[in-house]
Protein backbone atom coordinates (compact mmCIF):
# COMPACT_ATOMS: atom_id res chain seq x y z
CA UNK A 1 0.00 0.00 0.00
CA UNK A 2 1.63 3.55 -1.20
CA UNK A 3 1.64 6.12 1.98
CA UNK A 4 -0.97 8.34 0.48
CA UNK A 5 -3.73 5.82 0.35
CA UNK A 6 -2.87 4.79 3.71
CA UNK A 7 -3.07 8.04 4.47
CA UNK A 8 -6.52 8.34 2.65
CA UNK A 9 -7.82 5.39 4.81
CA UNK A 10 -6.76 6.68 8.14
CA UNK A 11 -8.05 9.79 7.66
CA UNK A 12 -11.75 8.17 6.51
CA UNK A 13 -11.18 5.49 9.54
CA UNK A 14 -10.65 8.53 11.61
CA UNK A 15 -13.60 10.69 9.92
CA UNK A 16 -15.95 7.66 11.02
CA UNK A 17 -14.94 6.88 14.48
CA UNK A 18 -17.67 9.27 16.18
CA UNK A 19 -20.22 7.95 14.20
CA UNK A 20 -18.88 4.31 15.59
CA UNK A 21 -19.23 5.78 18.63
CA UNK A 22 -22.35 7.32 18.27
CA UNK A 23 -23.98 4.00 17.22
CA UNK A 24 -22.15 2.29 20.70
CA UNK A 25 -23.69 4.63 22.85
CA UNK A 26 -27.08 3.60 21.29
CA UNK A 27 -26.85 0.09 22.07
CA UNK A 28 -26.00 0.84 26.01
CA UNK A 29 -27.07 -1.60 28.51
CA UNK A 30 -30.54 -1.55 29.70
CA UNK A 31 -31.26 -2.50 33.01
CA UNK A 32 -34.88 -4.14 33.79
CA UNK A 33 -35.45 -4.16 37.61
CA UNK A 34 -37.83 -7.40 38.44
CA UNK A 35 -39.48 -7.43 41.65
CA UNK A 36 -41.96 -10.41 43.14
CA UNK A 37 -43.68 -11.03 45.88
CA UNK A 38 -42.91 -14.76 46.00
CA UNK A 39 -40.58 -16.96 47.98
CA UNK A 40 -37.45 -17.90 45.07
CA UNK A 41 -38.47 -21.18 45.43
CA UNK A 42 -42.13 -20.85 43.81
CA UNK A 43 -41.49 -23.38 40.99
CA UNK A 44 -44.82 -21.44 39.09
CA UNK A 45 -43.46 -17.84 39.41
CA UNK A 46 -39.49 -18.70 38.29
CA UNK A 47 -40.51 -20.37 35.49
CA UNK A 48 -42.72 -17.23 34.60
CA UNK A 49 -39.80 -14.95 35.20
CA UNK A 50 -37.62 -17.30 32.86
CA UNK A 51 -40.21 -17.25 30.43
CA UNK A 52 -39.86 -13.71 30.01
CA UNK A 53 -36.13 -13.63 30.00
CA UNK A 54 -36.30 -15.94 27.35
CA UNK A 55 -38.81 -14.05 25.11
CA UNK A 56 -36.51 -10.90 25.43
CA UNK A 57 -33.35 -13.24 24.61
CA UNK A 58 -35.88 -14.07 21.70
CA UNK A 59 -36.52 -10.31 20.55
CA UNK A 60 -32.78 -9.51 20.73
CA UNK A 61 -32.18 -8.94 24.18
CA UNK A 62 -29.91 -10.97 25.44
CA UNK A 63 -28.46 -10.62 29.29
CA UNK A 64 -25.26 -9.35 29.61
CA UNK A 65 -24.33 -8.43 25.77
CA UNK A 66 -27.75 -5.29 25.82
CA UNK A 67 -29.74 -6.20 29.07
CA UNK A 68 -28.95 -6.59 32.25
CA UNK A 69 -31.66 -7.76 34.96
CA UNK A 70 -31.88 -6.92 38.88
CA UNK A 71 -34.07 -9.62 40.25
CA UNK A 72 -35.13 -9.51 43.35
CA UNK A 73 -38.04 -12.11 45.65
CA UNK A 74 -39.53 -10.71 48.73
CA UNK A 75 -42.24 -13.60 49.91
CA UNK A 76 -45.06 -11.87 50.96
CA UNK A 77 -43.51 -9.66 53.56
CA UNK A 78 -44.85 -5.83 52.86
CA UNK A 79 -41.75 -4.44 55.07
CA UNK A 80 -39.05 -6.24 52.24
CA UNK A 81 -41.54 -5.64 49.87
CA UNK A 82 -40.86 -1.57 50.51
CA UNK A 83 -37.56 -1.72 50.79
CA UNK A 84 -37.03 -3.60 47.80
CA UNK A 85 -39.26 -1.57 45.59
CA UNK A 86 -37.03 1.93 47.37
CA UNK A 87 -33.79 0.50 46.57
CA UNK A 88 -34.95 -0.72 43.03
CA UNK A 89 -36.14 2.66 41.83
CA UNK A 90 -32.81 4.57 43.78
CA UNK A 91 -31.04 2.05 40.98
CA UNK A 92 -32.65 4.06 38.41
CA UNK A 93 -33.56 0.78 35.75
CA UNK A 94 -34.91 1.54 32.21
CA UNK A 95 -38.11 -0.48 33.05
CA UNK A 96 -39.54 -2.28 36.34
CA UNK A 97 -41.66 -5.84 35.63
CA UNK A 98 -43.74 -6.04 38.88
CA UNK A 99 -46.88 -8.77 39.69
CA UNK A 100 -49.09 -8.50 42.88
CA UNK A 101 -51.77 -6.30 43.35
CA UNK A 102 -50.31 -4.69 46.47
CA UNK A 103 -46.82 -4.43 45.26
CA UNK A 104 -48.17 -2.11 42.28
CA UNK A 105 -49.11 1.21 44.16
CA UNK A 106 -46.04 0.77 46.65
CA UNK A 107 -44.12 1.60 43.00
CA UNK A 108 -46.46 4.48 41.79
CA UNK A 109 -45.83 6.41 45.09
CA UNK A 110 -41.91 5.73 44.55
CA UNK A 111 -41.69 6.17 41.00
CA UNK A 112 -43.99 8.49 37.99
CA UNK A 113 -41.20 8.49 35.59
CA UNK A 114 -39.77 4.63 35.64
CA UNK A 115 -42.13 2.06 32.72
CA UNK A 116 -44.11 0.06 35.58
CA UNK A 117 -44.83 -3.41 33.57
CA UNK A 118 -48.00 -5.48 35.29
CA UNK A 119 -47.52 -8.84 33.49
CA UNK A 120 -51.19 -9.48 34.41
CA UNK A 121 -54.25 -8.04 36.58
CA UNK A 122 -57.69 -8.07 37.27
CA UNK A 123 -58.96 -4.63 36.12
CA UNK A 124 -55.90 -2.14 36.60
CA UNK A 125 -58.85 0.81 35.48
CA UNK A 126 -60.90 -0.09 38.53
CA UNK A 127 -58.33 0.20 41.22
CA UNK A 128 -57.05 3.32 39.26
CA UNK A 129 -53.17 2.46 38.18
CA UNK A 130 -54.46 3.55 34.89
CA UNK A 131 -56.92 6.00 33.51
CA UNK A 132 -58.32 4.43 30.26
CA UNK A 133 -57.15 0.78 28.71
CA UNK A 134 -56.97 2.94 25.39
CA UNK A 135 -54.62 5.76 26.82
CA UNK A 136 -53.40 3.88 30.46
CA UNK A 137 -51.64 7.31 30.76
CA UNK A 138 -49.07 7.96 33.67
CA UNK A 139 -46.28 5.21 33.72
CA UNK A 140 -48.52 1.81 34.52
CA UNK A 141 -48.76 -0.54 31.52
CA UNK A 142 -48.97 -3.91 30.98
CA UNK A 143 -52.36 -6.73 30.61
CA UNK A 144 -55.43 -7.09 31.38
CA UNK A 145 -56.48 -10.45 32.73
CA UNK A 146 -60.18 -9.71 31.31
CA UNK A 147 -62.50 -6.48 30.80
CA UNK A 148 -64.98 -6.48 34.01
CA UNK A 149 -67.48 -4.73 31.01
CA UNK A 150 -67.85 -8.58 29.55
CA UNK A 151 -68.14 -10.08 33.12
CA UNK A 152 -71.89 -10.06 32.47
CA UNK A 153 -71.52 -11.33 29.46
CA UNK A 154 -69.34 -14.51 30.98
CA UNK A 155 -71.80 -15.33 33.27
CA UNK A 156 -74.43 -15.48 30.61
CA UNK A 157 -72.24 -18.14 29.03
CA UNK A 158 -71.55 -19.76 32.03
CA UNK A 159 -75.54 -20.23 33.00
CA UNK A 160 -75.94 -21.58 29.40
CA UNK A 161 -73.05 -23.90 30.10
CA UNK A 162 -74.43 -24.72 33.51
CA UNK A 163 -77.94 -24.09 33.89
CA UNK A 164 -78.33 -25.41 37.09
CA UNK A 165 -75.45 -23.17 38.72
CA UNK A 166 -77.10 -20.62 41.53
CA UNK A 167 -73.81 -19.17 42.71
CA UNK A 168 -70.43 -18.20 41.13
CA UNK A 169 -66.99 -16.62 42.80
CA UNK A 170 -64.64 -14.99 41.04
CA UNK A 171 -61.17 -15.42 42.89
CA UNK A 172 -57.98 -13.55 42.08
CA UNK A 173 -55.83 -16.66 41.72
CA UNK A 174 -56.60 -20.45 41.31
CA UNK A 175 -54.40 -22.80 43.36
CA UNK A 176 -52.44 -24.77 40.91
CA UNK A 177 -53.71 -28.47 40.59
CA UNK A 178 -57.49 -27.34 40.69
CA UNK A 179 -59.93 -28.03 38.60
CA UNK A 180 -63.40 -25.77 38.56
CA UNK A 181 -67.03 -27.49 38.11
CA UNK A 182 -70.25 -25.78 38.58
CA UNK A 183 -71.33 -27.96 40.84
CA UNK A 184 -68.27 -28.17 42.72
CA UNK A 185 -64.26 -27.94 43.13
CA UNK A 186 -62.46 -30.77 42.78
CA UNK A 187 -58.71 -31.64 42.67
C-alpha cells in the first residue's frame, strides 16, 4: 500500500470513528429491575420470570451483551416488599416488571417516571393504576387479565353452560392443581 492511500484510509477510519461511537452509545445496557412477591423457590413464578427472559433473549435482548436484569423475591412480607421496591427505583432501571396487586401502588408512590410493567391483573382501570385501557396514561402498563365490562356477558355463558349453577366466585388466583365445576371444586 503507497503512503498516500494509507493516508486516505486513516483519515476516513478517523472521519468515522464518532459515528462508531455514536452507534455504541445507542446500544447501552438496559437495566430491567424485576421485583416479586414470591418466595425464590415458587417453581410457578421462576418459570414465569424465565419465560420472560427468554422471550426478550428471543426479541434480541440478550443478558449481559444489551440487558442486564436486577431480580429480586420478597415472599409476601410488605416491610421487604418496601424496601425492595425503594432500593430498586434509587437504581434508576430503564423499566420495572412487577406482579401482585399490592406491590403495584407501593411503586407508583416511589416512582412516575420509571415504565411500571404489570404482566397481568384483574382490572388495573378499577383500582385506578391507569386511567383508560386505550390511553393507560401515567407510567402503569402492561395486561389485562379480562375487561370487568364482559363479566356479564361470561356469566351469561356460564348459565348456558351450567344451567343449574345458583352461585359463582370470582377469585384472584386459582391454586395450581385445581380443577373448577359448577357444581363443585375438585382436585
Amino acid at each position: 500500500m503507497r503512503r498516500r492511500e494509507f493516508i486516505t484510509l486513516m483519515g476516513g477510519a478517523v472521519a468515522t470513528w464518532p459515528l462508531a461511537a455514536r452507534a455504541q452509545q445507542s446500544e447501552r445496557l438496559r437495566r430491567v429491575a424485576i421485583l416479586m412477591p414470591y418466595p425464590k423457590g415458587d417453581p410457578d413464578v421462576a418459570a414465569r420470570v424465565r419465560a420472560f427472559r427468554e422471550e426478550l433473549a428471543k426479541l434480541g435482548w440478550s443478558e449481559g451483551a444489551n440487558v442486564e436484569f436486577d431480580e429480586r423475591w420478597t415472599a409476601d412480607d410488605m416491610g421487604h416488599v418496601r424496601a425492595e421496591a425503594a432500593s430498586l427505583v434509587a437504581s434508576n432501571p430503564d423499566a420495572i416488571l412487577a406482579a401482585g396487586g399490592r406491590v403495584i401502588p407501593i411503586f407508583m408512590q416511589l416512582t412516575r417516571s420509571i415504565p411500571i410493567v404489570v404482566p397481568g391483573s384483574g382490572d388495573p382501570l378499577g383500582v385506578g393504576w391507569v386511567t383508560s385501557l386505550a390511553r393507560p396514561g401515567g407510567n402503569v402498563t402492561g395486561f389485562s387479565l379480562f375487561e370487568v365490562s364482559i363479566l356479564g356477558k361470561t356469566l351469561a355463558l356460564l348459565k348456558q353452560m351450567a344451567p343449574g349453577i345458583t352461585r359463582v366466585a370470582i377469585g384472584h388466583e386459582v391454586p395450581a392443581g385445581l380443577v373448577l365445576r359448577a357444581d363443585k371444586v375438585i382436585e
